[in-house]
PDB file of N, CA and C in Angstrom:
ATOM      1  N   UNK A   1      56.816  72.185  -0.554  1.00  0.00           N
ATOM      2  CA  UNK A   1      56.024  73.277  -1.053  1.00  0.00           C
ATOM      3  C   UNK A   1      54.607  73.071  -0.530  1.00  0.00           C
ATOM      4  N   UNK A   2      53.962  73.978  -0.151  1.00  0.00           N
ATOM      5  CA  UNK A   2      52.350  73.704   0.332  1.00  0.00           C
ATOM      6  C   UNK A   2      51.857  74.999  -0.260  1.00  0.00           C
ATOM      7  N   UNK A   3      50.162  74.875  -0.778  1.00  0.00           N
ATOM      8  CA  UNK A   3      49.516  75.008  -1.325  1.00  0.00           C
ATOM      9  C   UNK A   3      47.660  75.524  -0.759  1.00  0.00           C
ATOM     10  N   UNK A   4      47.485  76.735  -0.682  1.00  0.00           N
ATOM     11  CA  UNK A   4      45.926  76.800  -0.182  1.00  0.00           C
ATOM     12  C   UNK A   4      45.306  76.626  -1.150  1.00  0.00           C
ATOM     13  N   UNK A   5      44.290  75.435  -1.443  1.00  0.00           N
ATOM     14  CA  UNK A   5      42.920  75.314  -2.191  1.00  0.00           C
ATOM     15  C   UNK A   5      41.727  75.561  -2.070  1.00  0.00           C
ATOM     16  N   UNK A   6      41.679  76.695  -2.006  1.00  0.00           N
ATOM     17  CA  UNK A   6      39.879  76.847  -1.781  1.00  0.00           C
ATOM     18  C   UNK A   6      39.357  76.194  -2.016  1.00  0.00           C
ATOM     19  N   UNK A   7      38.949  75.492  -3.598  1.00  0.00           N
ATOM     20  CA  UNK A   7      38.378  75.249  -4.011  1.00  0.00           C
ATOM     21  C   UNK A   7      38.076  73.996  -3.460  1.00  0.00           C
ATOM     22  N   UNK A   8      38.874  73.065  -2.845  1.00  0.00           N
ATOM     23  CA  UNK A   8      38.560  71.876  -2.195  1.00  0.00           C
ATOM     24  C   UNK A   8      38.342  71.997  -0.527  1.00  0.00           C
ATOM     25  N   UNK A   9      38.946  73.176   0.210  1.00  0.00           N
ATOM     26  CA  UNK A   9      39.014  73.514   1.760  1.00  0.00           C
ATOM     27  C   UNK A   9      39.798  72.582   1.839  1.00  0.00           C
ATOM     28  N   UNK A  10      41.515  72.705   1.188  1.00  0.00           N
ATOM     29  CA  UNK A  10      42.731  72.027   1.557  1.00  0.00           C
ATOM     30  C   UNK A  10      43.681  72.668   1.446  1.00  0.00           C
ATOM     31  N   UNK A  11      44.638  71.620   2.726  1.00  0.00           N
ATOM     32  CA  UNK A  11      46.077  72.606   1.996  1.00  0.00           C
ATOM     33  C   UNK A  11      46.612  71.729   1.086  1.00  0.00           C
ATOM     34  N   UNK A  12      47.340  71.707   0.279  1.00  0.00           N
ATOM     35  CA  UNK A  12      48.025  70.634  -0.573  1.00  0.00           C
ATOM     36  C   UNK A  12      49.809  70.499   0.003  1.00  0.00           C
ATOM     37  N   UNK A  13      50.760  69.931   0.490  1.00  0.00           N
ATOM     38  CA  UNK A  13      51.938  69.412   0.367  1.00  0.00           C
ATOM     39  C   UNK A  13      52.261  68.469  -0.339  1.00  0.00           C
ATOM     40  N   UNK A  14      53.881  69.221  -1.312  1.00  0.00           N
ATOM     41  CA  UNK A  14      54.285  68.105  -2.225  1.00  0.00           C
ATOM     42  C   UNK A  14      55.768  68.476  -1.536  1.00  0.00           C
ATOM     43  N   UNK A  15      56.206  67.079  -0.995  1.00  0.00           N
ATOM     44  CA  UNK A  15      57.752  66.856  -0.559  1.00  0.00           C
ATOM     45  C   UNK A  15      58.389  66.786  -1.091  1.00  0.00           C
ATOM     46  N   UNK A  16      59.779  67.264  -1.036  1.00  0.00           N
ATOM     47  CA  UNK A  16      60.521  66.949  -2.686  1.00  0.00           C
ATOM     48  C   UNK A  16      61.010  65.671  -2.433  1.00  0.00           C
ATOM     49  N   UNK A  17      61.716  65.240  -3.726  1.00  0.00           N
ATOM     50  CA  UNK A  17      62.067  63.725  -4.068  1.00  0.00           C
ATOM     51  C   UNK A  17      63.867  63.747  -3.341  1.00  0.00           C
ATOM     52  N   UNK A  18      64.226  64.662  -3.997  1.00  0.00           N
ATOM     53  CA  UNK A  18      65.605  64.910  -3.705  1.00  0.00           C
ATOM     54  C   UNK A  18      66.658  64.648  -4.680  1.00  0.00           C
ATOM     55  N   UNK A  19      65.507  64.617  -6.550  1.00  0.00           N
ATOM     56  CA  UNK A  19      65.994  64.635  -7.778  1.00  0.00           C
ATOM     57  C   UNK A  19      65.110  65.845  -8.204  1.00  0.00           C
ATOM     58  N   UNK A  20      64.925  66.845  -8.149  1.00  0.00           N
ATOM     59  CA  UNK A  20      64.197  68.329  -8.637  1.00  0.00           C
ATOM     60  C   UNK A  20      63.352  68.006  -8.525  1.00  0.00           C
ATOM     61  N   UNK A  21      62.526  67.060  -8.174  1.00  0.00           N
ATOM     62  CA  UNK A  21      61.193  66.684  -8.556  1.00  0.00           C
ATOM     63  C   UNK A  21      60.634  66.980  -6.926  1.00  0.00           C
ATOM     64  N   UNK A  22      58.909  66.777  -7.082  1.00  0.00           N
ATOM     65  CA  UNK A  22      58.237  66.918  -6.116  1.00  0.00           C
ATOM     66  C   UNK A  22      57.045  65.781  -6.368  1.00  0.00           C
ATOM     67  N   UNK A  23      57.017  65.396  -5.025  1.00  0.00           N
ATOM     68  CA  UNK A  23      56.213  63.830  -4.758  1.00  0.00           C
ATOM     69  C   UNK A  23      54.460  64.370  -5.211  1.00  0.00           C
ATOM     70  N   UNK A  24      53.917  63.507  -5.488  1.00  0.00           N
ATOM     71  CA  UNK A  24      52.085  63.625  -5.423  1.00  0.00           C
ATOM     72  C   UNK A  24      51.607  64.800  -4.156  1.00  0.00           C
ATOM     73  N   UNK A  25      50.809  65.016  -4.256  1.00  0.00           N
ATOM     74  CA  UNK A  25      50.209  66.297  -3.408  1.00  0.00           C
ATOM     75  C   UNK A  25      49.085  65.245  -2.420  1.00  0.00           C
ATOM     76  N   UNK A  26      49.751  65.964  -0.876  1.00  0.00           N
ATOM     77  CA  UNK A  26      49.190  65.454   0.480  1.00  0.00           C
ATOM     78  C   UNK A  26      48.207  66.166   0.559  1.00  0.00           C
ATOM     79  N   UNK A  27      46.877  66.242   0.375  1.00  0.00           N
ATOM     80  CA  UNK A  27      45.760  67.102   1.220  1.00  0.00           C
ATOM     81  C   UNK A  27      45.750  67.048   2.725  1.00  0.00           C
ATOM     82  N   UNK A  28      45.621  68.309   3.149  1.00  0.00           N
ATOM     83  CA  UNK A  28      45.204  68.063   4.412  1.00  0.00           C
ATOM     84  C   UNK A  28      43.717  69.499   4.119  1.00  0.00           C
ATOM     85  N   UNK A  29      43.048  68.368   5.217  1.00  0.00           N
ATOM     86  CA  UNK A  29      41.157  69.331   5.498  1.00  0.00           C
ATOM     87  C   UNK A  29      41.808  70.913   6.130  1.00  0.00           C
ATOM     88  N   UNK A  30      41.190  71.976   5.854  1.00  0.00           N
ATOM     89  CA  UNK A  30      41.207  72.971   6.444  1.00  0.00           C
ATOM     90  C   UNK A  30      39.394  73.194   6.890  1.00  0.00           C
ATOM     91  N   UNK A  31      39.674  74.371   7.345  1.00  0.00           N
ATOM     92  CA  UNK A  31      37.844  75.224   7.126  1.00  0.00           C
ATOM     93  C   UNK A  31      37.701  75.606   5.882  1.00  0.00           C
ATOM     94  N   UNK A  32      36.721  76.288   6.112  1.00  0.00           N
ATOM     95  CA  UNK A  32      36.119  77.253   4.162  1.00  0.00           C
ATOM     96  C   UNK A  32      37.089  77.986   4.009  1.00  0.00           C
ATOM     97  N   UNK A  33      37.218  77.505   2.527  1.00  0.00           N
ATOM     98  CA  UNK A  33      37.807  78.810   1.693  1.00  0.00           C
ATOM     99  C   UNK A  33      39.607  78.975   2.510  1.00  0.00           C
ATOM    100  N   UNK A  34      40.853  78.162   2.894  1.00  0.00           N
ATOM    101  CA  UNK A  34      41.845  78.687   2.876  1.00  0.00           C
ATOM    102  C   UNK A  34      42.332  79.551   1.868  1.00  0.00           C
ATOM    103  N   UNK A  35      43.041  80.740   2.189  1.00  0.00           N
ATOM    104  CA  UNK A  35      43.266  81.662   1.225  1.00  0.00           C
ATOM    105  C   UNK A  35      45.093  82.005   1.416  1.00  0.00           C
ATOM    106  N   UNK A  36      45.671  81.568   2.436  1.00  0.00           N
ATOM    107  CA  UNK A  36      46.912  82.398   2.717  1.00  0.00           C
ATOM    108  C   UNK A  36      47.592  80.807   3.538  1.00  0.00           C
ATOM    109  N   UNK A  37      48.485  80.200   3.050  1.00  0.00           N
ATOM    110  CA  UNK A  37      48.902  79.114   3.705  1.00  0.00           C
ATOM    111  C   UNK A  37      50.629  79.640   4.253  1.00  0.00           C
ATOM    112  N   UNK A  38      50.985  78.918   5.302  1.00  0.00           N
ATOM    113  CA  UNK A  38      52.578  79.325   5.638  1.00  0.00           C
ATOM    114  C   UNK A  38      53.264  78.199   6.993  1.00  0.00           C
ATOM    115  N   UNK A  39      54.544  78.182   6.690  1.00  0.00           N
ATOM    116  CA  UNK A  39      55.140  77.139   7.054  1.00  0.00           C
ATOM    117  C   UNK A  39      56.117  77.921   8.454  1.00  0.00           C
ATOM    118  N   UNK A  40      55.714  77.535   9.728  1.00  0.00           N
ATOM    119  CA  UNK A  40      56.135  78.393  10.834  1.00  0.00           C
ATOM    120  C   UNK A  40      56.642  77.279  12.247  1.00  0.00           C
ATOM    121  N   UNK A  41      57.699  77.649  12.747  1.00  0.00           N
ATOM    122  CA  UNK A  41      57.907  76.466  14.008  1.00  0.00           C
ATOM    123  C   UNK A  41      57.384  77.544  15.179  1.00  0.00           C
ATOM    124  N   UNK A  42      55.960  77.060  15.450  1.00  0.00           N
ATOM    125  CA  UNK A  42      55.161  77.731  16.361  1.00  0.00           C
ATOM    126  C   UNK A  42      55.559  77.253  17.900  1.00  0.00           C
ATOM    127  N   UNK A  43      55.893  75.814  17.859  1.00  0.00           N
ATOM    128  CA  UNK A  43      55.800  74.957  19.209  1.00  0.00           C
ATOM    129  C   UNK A  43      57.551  74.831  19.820  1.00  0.00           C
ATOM    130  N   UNK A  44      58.045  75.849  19.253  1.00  0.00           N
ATOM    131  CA  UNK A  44      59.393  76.015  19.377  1.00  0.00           C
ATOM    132  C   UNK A  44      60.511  74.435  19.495  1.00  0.00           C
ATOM    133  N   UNK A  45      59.983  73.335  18.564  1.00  0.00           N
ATOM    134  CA  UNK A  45      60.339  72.001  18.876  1.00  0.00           C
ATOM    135  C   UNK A  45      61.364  72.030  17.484  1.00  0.00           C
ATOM    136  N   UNK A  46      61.498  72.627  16.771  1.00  0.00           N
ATOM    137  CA  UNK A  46      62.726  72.970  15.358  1.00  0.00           C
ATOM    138  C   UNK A  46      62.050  71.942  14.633  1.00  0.00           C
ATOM    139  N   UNK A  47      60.578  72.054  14.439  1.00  0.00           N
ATOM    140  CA  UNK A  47      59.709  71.342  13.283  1.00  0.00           C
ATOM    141  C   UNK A  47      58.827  72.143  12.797  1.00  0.00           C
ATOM    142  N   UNK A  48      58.666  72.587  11.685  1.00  0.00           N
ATOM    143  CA  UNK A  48      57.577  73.451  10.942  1.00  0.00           C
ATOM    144  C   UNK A  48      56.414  73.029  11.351  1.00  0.00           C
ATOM    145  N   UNK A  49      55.453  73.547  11.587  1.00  0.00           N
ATOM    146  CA  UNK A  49      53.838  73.407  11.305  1.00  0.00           C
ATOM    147  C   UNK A  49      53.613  74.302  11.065  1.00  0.00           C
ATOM    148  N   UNK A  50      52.110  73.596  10.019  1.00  0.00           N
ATOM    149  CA  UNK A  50      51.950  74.155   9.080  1.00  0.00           C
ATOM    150  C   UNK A  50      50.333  75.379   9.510  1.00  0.00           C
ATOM    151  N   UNK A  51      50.175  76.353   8.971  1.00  0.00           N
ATOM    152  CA  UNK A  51      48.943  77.203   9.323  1.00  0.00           C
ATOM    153  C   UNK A  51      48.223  77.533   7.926  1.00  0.00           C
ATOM    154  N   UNK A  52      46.993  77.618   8.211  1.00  0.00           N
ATOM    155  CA  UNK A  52      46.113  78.058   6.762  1.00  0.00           C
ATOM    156  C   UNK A  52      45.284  78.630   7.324  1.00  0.00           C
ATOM    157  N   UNK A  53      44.780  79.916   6.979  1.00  0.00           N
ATOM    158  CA  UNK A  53      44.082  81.333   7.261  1.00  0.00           C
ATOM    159  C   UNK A  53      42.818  80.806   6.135  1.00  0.00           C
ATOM    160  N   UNK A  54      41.803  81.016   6.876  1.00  0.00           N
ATOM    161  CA  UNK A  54      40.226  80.049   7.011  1.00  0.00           C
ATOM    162  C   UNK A  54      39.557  81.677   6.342  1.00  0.00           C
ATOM    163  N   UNK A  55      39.756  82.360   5.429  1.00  0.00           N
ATOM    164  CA  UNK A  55      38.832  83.257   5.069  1.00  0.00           C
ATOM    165  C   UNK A  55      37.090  83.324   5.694  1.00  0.00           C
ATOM    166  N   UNK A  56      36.580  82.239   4.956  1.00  0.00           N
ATOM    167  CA  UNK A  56      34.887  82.723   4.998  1.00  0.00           C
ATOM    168  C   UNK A  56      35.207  81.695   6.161  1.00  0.00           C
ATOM    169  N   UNK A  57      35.771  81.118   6.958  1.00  0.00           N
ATOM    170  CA  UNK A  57      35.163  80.739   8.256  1.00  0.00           C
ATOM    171  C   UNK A  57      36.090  81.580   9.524  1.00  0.00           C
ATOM    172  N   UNK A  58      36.636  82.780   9.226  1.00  0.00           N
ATOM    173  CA  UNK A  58      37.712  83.298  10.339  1.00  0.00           C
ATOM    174  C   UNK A  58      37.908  82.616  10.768  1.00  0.00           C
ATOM    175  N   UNK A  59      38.932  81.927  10.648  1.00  0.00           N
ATOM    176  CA  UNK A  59      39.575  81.139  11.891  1.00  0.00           C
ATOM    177  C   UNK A  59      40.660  80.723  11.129  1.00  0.00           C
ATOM    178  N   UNK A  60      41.682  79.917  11.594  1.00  0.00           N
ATOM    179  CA  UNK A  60      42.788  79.527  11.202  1.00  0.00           C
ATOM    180  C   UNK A  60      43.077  78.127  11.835  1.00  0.00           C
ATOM    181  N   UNK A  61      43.815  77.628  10.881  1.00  0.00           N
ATOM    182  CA  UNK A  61      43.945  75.848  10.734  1.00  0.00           C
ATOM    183  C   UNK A  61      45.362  75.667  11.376  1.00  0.00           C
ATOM    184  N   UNK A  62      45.390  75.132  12.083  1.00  0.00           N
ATOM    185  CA  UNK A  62      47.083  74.443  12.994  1.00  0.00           C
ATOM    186  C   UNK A  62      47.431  73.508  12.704  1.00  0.00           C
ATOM    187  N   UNK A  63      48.783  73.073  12.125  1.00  0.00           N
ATOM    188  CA  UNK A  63      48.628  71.271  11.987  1.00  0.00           C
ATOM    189  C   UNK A  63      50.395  71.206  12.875  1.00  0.00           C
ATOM    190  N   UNK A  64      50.664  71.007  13.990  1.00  0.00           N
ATOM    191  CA  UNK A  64      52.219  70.413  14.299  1.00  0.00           C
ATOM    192  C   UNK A  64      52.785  69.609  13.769  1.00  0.00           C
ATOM    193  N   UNK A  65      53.658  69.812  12.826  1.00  0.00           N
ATOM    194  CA  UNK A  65      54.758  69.292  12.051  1.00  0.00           C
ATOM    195  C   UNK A  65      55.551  67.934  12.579  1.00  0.00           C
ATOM    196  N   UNK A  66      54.775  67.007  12.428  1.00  0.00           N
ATOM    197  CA  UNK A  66      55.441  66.033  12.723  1.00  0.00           C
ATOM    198  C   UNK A  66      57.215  65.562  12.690  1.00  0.00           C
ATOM    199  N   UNK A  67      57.962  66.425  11.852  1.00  0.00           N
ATOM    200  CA  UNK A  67      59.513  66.254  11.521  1.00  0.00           C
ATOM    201  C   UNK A  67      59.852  65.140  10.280  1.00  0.00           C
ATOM    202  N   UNK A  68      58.682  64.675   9.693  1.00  0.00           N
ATOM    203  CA  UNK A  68      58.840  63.587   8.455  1.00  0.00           C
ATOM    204  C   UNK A  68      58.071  63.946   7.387  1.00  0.00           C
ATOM    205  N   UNK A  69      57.824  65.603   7.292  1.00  0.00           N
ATOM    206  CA  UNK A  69      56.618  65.910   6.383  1.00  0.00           C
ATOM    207  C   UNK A  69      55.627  65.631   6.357  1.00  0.00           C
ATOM    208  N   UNK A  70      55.110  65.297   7.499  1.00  0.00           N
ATOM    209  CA  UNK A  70      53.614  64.915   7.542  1.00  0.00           C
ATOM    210  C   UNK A  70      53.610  65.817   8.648  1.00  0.00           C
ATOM    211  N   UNK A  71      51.957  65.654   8.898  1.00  0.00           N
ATOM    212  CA  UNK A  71      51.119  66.919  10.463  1.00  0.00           C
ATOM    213  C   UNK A  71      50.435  66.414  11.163  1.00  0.00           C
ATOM    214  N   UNK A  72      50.176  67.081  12.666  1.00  0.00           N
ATOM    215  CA  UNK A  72      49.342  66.245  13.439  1.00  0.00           C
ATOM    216  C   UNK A  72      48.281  66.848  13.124  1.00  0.00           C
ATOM    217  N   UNK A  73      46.601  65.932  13.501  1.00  0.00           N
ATOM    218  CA  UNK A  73      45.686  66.840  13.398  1.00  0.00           C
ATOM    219  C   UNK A  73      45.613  68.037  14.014  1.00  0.00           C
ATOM    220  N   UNK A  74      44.059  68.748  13.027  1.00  0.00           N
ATOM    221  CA  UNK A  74      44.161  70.456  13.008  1.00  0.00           C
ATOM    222  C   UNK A  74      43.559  70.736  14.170  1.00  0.00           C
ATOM    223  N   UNK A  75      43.856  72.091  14.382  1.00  0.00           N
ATOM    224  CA  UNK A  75      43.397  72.590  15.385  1.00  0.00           C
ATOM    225  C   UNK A  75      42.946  73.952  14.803  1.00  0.00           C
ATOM    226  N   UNK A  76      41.765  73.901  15.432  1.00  0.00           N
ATOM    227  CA  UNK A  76      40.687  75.248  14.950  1.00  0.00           C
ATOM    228  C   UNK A  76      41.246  76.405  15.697  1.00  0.00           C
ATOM    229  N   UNK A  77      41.365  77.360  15.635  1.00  0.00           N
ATOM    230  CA  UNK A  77      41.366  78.809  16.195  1.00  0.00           C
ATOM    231  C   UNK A  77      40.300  79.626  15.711  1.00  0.00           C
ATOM    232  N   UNK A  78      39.581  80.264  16.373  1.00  0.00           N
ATOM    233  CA  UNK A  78      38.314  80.706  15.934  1.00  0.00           C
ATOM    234  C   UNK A  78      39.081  82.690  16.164  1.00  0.00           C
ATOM    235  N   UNK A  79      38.690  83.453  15.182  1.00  0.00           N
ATOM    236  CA  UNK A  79      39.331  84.417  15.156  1.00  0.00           C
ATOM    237  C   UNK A  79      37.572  85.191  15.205  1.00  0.00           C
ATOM    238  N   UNK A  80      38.085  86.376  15.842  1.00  0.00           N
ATOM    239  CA  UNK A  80      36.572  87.725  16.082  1.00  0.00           C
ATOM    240  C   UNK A  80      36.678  88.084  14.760  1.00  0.00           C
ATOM    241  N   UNK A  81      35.661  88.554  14.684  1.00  0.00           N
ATOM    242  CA  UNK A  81      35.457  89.442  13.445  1.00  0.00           C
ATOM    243  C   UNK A  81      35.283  88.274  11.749  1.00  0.00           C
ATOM    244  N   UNK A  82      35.200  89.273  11.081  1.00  0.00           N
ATOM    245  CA  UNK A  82      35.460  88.590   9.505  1.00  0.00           C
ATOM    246  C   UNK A  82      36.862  89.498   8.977  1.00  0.00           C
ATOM    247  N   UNK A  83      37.246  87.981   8.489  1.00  0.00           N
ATOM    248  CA  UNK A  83      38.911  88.519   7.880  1.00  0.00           C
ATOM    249  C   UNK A  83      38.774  89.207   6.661  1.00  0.00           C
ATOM    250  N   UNK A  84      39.749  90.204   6.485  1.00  0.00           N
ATOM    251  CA  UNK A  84      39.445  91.130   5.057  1.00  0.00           C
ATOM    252  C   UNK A  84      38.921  92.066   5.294  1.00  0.00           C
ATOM    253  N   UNK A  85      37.868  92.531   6.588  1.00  0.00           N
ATOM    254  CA  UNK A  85      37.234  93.479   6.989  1.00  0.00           C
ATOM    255  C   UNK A  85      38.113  94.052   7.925  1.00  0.00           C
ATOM    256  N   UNK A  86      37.923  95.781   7.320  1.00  0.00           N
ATOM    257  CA  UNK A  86      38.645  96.785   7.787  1.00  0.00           C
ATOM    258  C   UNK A  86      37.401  97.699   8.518  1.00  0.00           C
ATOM    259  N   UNK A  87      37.893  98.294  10.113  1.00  0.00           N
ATOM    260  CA  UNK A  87      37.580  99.153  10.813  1.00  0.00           C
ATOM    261  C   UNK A  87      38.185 100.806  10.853  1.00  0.00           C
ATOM    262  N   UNK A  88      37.074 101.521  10.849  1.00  0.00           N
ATOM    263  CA  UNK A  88      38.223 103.068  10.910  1.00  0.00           C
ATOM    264  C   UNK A  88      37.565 103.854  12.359  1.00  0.00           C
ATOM    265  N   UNK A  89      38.593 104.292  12.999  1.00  0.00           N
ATOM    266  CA  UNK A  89      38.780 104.989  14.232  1.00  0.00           C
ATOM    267  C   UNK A  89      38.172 106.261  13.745  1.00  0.00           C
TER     268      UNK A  89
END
């Protein structure tokens, strides 16, 4: 399960145990304010990594899924504009 914290600029992962339960919560650093976290196999390698959408810093957080529940470090993507902001034609 993973988790956006604003309030700390983290994502949180808790792995499960593999008795219903779920282990202590992994921080990983994002930018300001993550608001929208999601679990995607971007690097087409059949391992999740993980992404967190950087509100007040547009940009978005990359971490490649190591395959043991853990991530490699992040990688910044710097996105145009401010997120949440709408344009009309």
């Amino acid at each position: 399960m993973v988790t956006a914290d604003s309030s700390s600029n983290a994502v949180g992962v808790y792995l499960a145990t593999g008795n219903r339960e779920f282990a202590s919560r992994i921080a990983y650093a994002t930018e300001k304010y993550p608001s929208h976290v999601l679990l995607a196999d971007l690097s087409g390698d059949q391992e999740l990594d993980l992404i967190a959408v950087n509100t007040y810093a547009s940009s978005v957080s990359v971490r490649q899924g190591l395959g043991d529940g853990t991530f490699a470090a992040k990688v910044k993507c710097s996105l145009l504009g401010r997120l949440g902001s709408r344009s009309s034609a």
